[in-house]
Protein backbone atom coordinates (compact mmCIF):
# COMPACT_ATOMS: atom_id res chain seq x y z
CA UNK A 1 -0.49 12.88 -31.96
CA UNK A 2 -0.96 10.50 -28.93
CA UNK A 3 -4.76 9.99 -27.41
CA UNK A 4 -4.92 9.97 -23.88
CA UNK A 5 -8.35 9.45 -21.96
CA UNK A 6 -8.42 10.28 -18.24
CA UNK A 7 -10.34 8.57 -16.05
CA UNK A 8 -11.45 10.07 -12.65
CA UNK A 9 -10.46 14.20 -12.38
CA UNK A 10 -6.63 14.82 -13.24
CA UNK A 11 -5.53 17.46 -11.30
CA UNK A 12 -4.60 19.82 -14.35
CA UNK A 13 -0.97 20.65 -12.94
CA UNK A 14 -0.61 17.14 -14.27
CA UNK A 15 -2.64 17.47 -17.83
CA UNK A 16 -0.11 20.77 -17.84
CA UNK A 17 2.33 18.26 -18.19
CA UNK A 18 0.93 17.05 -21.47
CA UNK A 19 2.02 19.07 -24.51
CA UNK A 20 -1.38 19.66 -26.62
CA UNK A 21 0.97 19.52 -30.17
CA UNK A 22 2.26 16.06 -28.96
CA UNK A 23 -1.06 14.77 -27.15
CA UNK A 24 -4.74 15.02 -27.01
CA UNK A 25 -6.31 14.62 -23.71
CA UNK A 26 -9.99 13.41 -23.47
CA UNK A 27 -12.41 11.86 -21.28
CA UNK A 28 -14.78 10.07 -23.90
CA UNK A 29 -12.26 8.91 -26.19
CA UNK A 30 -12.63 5.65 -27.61
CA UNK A 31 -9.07 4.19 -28.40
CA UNK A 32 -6.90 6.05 -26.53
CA UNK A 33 -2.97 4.87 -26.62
CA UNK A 34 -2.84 6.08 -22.92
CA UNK A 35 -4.48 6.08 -20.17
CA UNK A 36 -4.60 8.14 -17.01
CA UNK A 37 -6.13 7.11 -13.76
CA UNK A 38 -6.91 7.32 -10.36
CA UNK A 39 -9.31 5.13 -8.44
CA UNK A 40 -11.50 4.14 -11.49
CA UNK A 41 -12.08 0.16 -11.87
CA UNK A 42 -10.13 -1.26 -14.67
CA UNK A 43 -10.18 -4.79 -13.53
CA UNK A 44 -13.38 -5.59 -16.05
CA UNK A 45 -12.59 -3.33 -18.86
CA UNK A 46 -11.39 -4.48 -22.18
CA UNK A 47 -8.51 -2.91 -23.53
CA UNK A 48 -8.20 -1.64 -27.22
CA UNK A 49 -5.38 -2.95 -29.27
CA UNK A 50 -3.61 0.31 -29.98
CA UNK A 51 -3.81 0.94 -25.61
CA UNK A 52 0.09 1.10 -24.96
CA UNK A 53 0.24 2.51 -21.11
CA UNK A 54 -1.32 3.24 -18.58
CA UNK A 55 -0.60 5.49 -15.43
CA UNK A 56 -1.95 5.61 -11.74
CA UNK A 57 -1.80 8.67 -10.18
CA UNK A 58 -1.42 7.05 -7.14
CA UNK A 59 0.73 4.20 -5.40
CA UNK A 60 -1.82 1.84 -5.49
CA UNK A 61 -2.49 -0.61 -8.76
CA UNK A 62 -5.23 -2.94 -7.29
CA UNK A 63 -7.65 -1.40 -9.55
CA UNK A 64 -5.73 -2.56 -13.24
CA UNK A 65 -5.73 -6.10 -14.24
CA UNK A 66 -1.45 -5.97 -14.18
CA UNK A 67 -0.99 -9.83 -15.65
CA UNK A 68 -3.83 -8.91 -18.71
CA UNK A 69 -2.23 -5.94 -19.48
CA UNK A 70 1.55 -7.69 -19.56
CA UNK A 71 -0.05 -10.20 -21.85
CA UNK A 72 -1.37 -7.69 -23.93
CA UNK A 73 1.70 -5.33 -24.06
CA UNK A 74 0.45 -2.50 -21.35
CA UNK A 75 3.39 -0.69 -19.56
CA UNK A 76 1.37 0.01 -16.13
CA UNK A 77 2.91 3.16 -14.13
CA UNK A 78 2.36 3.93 -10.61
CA UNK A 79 4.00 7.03 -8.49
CA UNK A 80 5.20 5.71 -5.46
CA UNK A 81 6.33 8.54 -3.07
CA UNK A 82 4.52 11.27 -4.81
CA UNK A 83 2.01 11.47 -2.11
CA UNK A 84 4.91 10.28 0.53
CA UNK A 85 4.18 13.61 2.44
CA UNK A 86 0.58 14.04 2.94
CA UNK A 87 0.43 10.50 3.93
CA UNK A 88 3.43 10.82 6.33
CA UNK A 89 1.70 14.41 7.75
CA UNK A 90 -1.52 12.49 8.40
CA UNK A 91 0.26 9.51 10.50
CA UNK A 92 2.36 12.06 12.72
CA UNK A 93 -0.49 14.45 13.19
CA UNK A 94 -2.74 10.71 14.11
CA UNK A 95 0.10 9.65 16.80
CA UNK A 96 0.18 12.98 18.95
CA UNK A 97 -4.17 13.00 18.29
CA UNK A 98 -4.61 9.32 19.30
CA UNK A 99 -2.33 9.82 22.15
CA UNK A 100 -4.21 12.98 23.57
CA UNK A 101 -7.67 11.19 22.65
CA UNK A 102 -8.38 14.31 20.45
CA UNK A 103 -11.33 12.81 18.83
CA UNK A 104 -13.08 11.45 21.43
CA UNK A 105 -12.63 14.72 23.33
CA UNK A 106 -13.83 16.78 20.48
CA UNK A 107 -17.05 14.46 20.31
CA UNK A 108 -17.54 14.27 23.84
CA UNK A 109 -17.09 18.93 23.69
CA UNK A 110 -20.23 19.14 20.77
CA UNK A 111 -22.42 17.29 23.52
CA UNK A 112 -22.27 20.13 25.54
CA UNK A 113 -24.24 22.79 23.66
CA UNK A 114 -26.34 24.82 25.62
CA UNK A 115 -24.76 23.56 29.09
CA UNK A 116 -25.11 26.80 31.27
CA UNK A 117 -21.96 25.62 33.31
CA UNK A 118 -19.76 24.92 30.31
CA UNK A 119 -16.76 25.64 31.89
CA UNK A 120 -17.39 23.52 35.28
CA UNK A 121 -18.78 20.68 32.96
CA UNK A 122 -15.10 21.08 30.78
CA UNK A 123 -13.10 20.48 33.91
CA UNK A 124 -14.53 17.67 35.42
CA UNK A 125 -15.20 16.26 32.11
CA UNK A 126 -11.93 16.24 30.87
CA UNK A 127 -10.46 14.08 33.23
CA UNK A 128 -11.19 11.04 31.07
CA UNK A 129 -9.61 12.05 27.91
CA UNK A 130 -5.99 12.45 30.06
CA UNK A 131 -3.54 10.94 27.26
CA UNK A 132 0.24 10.96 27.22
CA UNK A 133 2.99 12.92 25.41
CA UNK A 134 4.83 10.85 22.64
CA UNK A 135 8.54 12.32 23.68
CA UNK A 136 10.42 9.77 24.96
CA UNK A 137 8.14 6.82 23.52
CA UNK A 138 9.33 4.08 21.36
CA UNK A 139 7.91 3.75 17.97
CA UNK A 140 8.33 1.20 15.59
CA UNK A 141 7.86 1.86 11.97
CA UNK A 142 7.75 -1.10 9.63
CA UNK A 143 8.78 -0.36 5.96
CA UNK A 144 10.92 2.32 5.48
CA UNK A 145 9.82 4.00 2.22
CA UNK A 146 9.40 7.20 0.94
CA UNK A 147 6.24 7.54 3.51
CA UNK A 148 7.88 5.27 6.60
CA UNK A 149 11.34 7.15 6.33
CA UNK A 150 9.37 10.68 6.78
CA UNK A 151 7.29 9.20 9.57
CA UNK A 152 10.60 8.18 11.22
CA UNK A 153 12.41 11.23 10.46
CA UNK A 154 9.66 13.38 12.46
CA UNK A 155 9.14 10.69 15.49
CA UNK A 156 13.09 11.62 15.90
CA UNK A 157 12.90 15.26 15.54
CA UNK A 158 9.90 14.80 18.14
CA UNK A 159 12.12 13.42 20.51
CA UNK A 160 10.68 9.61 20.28
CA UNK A 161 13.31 6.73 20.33
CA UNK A 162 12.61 5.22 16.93
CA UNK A 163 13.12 1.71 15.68
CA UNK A 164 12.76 0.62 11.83
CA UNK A 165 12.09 -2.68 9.98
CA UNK A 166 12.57 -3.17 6.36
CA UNK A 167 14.30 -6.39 5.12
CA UNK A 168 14.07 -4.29 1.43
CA UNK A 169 15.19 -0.99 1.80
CA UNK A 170 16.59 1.08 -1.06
CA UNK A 171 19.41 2.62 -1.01
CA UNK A 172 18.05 5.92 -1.43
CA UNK A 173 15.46 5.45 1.41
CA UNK A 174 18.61 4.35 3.88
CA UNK A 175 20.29 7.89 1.93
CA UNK A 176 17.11 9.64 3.90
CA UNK A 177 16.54 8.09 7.11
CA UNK A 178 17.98 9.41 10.00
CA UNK A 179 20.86 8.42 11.64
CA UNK A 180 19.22 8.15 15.07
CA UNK A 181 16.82 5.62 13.52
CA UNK A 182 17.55 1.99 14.96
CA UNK A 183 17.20 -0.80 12.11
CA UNK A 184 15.66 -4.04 13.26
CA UNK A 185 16.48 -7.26 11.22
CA UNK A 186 13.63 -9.08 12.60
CA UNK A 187 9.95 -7.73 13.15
CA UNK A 188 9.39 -10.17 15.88
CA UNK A 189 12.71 -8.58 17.62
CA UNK A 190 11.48 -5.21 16.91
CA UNK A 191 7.68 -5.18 18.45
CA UNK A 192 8.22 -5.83 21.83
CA UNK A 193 10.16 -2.51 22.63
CA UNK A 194 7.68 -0.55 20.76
CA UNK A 195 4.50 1.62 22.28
CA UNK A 196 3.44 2.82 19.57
CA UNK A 197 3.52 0.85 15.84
CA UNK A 198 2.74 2.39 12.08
CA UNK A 199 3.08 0.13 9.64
CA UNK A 200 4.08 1.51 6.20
CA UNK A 201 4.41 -1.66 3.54
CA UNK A 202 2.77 -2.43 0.14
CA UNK A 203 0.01 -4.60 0.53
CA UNK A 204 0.95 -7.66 -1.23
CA UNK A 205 0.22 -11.88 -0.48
CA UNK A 206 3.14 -11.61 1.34
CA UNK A 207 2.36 -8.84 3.70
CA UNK A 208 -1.20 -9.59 4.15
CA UNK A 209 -2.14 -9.60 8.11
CA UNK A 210 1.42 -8.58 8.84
CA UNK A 211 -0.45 -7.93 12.17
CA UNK A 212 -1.78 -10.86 13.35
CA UNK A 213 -2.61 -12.51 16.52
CA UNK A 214 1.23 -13.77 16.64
CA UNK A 215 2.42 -10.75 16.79
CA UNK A 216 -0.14 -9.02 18.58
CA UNK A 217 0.94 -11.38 21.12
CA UNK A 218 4.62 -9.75 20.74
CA UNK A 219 3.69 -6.34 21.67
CA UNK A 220 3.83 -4.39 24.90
CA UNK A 221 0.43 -4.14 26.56
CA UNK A 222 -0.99 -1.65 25.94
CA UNK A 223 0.53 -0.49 22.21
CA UNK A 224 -1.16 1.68 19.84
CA UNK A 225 -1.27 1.13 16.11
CA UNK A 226 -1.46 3.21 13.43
CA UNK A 227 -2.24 1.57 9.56
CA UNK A 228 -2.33 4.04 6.80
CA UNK A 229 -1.30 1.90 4.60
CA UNK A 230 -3.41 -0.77 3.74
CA UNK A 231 -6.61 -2.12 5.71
CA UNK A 232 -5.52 -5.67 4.62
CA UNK A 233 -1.91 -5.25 6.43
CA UNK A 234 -4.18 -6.06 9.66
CA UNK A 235 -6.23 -8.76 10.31
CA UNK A 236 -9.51 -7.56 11.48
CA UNK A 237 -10.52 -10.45 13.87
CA UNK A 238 -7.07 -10.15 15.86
CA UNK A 239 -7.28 -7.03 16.17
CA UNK A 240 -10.62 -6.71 18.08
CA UNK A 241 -9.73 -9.48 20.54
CA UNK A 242 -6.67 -7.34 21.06
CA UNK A 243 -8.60 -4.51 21.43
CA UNK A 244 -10.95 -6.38 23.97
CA UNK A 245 -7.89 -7.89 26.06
CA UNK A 246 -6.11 -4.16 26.26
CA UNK A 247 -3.34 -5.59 24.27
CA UNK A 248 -3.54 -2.71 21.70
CA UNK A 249 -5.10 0.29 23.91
CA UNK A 250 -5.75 2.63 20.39
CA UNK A 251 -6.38 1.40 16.74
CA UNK A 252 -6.30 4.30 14.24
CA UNK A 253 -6.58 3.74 10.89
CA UNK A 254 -7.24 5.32 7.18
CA UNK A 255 -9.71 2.11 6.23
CA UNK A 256 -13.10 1.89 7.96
CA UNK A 257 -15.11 -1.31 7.83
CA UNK A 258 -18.10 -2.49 9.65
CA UNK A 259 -16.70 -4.67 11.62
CA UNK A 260 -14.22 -1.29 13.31
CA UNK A 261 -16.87 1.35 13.34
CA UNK A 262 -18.45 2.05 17.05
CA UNK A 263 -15.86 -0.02 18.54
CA UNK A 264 -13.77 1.60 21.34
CA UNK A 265 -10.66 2.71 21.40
CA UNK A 266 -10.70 2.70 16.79
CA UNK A 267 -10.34 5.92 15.40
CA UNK A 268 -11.46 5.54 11.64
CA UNK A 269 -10.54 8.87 9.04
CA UNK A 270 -12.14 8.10 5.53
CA UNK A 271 -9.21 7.47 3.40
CA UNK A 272 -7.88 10.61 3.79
CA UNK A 273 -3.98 9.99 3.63
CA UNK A 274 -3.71 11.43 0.01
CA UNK A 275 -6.28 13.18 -0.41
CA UNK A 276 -4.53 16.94 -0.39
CA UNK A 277 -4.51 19.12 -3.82
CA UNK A 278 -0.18 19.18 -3.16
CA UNK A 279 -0.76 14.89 -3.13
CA UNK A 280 -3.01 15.36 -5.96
CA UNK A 281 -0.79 17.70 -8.00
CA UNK A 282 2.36 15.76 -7.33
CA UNK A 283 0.63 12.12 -8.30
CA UNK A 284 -0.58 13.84 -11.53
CA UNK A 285 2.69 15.69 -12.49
CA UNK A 286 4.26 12.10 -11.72
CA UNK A 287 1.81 10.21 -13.70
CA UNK A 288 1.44 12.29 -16.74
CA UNK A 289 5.06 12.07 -17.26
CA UNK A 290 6.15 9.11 -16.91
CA UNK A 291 3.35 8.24 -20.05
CA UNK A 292 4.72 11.17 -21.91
CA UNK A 293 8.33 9.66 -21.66
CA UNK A 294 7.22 6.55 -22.63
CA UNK A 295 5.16 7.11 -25.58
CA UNK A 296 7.51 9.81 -26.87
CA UNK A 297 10.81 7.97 -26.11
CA UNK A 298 9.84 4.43 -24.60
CA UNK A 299 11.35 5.21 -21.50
CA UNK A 300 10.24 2.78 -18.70
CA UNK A 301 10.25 4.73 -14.83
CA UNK A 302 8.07 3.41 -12.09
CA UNK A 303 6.50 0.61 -13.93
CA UNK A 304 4.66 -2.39 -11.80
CA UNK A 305 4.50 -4.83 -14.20
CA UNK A 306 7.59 -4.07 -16.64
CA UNK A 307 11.59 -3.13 -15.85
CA UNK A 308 12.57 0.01 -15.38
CA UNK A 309 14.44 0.97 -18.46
CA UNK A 310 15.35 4.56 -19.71
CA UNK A 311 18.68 6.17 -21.66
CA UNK A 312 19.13 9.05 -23.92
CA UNK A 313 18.41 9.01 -27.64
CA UNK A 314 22.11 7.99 -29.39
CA UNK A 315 20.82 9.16 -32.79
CA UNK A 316 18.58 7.05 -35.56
CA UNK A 317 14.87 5.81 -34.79
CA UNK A 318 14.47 3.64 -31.44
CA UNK A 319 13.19 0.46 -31.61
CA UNK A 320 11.11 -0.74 -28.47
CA UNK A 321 10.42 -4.39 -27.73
CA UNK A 322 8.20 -5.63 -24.95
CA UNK A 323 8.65 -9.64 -24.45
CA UNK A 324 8.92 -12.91 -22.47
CA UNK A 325 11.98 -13.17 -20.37
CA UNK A 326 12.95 -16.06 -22.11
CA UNK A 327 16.61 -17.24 -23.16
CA UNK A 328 17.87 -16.26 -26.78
CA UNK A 329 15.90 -13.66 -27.68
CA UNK A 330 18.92 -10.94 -27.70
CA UNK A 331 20.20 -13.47 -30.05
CA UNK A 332 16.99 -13.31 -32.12
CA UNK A 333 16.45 -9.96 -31.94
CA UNK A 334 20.37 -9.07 -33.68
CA UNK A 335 20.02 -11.60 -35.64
CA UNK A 336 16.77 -9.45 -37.30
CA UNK A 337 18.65 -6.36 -36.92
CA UNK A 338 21.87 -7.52 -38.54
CA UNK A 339 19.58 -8.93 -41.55
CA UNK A 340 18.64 -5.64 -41.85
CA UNK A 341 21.92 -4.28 -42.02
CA UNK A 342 21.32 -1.91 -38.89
CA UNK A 343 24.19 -0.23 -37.65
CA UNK A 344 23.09 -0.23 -33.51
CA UNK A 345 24.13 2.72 -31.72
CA UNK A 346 23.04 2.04 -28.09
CA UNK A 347 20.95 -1.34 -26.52
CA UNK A 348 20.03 -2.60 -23.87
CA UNK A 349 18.02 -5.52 -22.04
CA UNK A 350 16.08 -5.36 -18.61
CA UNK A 351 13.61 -8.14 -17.30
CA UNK A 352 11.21 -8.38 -14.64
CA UNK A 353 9.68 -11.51 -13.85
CA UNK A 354 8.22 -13.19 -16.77
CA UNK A 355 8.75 -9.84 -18.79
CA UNK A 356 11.42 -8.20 -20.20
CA UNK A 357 12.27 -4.85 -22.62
CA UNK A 358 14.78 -4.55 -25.37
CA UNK A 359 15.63 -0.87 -26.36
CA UNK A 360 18.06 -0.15 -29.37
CA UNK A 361 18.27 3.13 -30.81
CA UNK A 362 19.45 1.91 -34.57
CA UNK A 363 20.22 3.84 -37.95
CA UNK A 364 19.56 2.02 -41.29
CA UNK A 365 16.65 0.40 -43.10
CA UNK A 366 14.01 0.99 -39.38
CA UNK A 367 11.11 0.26 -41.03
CA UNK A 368 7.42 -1.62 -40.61
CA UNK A 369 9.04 -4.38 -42.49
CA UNK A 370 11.73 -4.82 -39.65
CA UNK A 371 8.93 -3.93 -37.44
CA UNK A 372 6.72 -7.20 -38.81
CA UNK A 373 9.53 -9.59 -38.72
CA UNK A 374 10.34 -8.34 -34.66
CA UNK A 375 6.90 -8.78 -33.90
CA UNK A 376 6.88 -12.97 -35.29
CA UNK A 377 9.30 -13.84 -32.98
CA UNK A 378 7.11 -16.17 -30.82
CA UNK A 379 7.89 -14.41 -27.34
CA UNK A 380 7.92 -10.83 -28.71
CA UNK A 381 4.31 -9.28 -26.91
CA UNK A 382 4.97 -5.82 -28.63
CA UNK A 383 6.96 -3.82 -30.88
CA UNK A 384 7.46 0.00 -31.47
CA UNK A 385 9.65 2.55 -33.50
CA UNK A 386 9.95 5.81 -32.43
C-alpha cells in the first residue's frame, strides 16, 4: 500500500484515478511516498526519506525545489498540455475582447444606472469603445505547444493570417498545427508583420523578458499583446514606456501586479487561464497517473527533473535505479547483476542532465541484498524493486 498526501484540493476525477487496494490518499499524512500538488509551496519543506514522487497538477513546477529533490531521489511530474484548452479558450476569447474594448465598455455600461436616457447616453457613449475585427489581422504566436498550436489553429479558422515561432517544436505539436500557419525561424523576423502577439513559452532564464524594449522596438505601432503564459516572459518597465509611446496600443494579461493595475490600455484577469473544473479534472487525471505508474511500475512520463523512461513488464521483479549521469555505471550496474547471477530480460538507460535512470526487469536472486550492493555504488541516488 502506497501513501499519498495531497496538497491543495484534488479534483476527485483525479483521486478516482487512485485504486484504494493499491493506495491510500490523505491530507495529514506524515510520510507519504507520494505527493500530489497544485499551487502549495514546497520550496521550504523538508522531504521524508521514504518521499519517492511527486506530481503537479499543473504545468508549472516553480513551487518544488527540482535540484533538492534530484539529489534526494524525487521523480517530479508535471502535466503539460492538460490544461492546453482552457488556457488556449481564454487567449482567443481575450483577442476578439481586447480588440472590441469589451471591458472597458462593460465598466464604462455599470456607470450608467439610473440614467433616465439610457439609450441616448449608449449611443453617444459608445463611440469611444469603436475597436476592430481580428479577420484579416496578423498574429504572431511564439511557442507552439500544446496551448500556442490551439491558439494558432483558431486565429486560422478565424480568418487571421497567422505566423509561428518555435526554434523547439515537437514533432507532435508540428503533427497539430495547421498547415496555413507560417513558421518563423527568427523572432526578430517574425514581430514586425504582426498586430497582434501571444506569447506561449515556459518561463525559464532563457526566456525571461522575451519582450523587451528590443523588441518592443520591432513591432508595428500600435500591436497588442497578449501573455498568458508567464508574467516574467515580459518585462514590466518596457512595457509601460511602450504603452506610454502607443507602441503596444492593448496589454492583456493573466498576471496582475502593481505596477499594471489602473494603467490604460492593461486588461488584467486574475490568473484565470486554468482555472475551469474540465482544466482541473484533466491536470488531476494526468497527475494522479503518472505517480500511480511510477510507484507501481517505475515508469517515468512527464518528468521535469528525470528522463522520460517507460516499457512493459518482460517478466521477473523490476529493478529501478535513479543516478548521476556519469560514465561506467551500466558497466557497474551488470557487473552487480551478473554477480548475482541475474538472467536480464529487458534494460534500458535514459539521462537527463546530470541525472539518469536504469530500468531492468530481471529474474533470479532480486533481493534487498542486490538491492544494498546497487545502492553503494557512489553515483547511485536511489534504488527500487518492484
Amino acid at each position: 500500500m502506497y501513501t499519498i498526501k495531497t496538497l491543495n484540493a484534488i479534483s476527485p476525477v483525479g483521486l478516482a484515478k487512485l485504486n484504494k487496494n493499491l493506495f491510500d490518499v490523505s491530507v495529514d499524512t506524515d510520510a507519504p511516498d507520494g505527493i500530489l500538488v497544485r499551487s502549495a509551496d514546497l520550496l521550504n519543506t523538508a522531504f521524508n526519506d521514504n518521499l519517492l514522487a511527486i506530481a503537479r497538477a499543473g504545468a508549472g513546477v516553480n513551487n518544488i525545489p527540482l535540484d533538492r529533490c534530484s539529489e534526494q531521489g524525487i521523480v517530479v511530474f508535471n502535466t503539460p498540455g492538460a490544461n492546453a484548452n482552457a488556457v488556449a479558450e481564454l487567449v482567443v476569447g481575450m483577442l476578439i475582447a481586447g480588440s472590441r474594448n469589451v471591458a472597458a465598455a462593460a465598466q464604462w455600461t455599470q456607470g450608467l444606472a439610473g440614467d433616465p436616457a439610457i439609450a441616448k447616453s449608449v449611443e453617444k457613449g459608445k463611440k469611444q469603445f469603436v475597436g476592430n475585427e481580428i479577420k484579416g489581422k496578423t498574429l504572431g504566436v511564439i511557442g507552439l505547444g500544446a496551448i500556442g498550436s490551439r491558439v494558432a489553429n483558431c486565429a486560422i479558422e478565424l480568418g487571421m493570417k497567422v505566423y509561428g515561432y518555435d526554434p523547439y517544436i515537437s514533432i507532435d505539436a508540428a503533427w497539430n498545427l495547421s498547415s496555413q500557419v507560417r513558421h518563423c525561424v527568427n523572432l526578430n523576423d517574425m514581430l514586425p508583420l504582426c498586430d497582434y502577439i501571444t506569447i506561449h513559452v515556459p518561463y525559464l532564464p532563457t526566456t525571461k523578458d522575451t519582450i523587451n524594449a528590443q523588441t518592443l522596438a520591432l513591432c508595428k505601432d500600435g500591436v497588442k499583446l497578449l501573455n498568458y503564459a508567464r508574467g516574467e516572459l515580459v518585462n514590466t518597465d518596457a512595457l509601460l514606456e511602450a504603452l506610454d509611446t502607443g507602441k503596444v496600443s492593448c496589454y492583456m494579461t493573466d498576471f496582475p501586479t502593481e505596477a499594471l493595475l489602473g494603467r490604460p490600455g492593461v486588461i488584467c484577469t486574475p490568473h484565470l487561464g486554468a482555472s475551469t473544473p474540465e482544466a482541473e479534472d484533466n491536470c488531476a487525471v494526468m497527475a494522479a497517473q503518472e505517480l500511480s505508474d511510477y510507484l507501481k511500475n517505475g515508469n517515468i512520463t512527464h518528468s521535469v527533473n528525470m528522463p522520460e523512461v517507460h516499457q512493459p513488464r518482460a517478466g521477473g521483479k523490476r529493478i529501478c535505479i535513479i543516478h548521476k549521469n556519469e560514465p561506467g555505471m551500466i558497466s557497474q550496474i551488470t557487473a552487480l547483476t551478473t554477480e548475482a547471477g541475474l538472467n536480464i530480460e529487458n534494460m534500458v538507460n535514459k539521462s537527463k542532465k546530470n541525472m539518469a535512470y536504469t530500468m531492468l526487469d530481471a529474474t533470479g536472486a532480486v533481493n534487498d541484498a542486490l538491492a544494498a550492493k546497487l545502492s553503494a555504488i557512489p553515483a547511485v541516488v536511489r534504488v527500487r524493486i518492484l
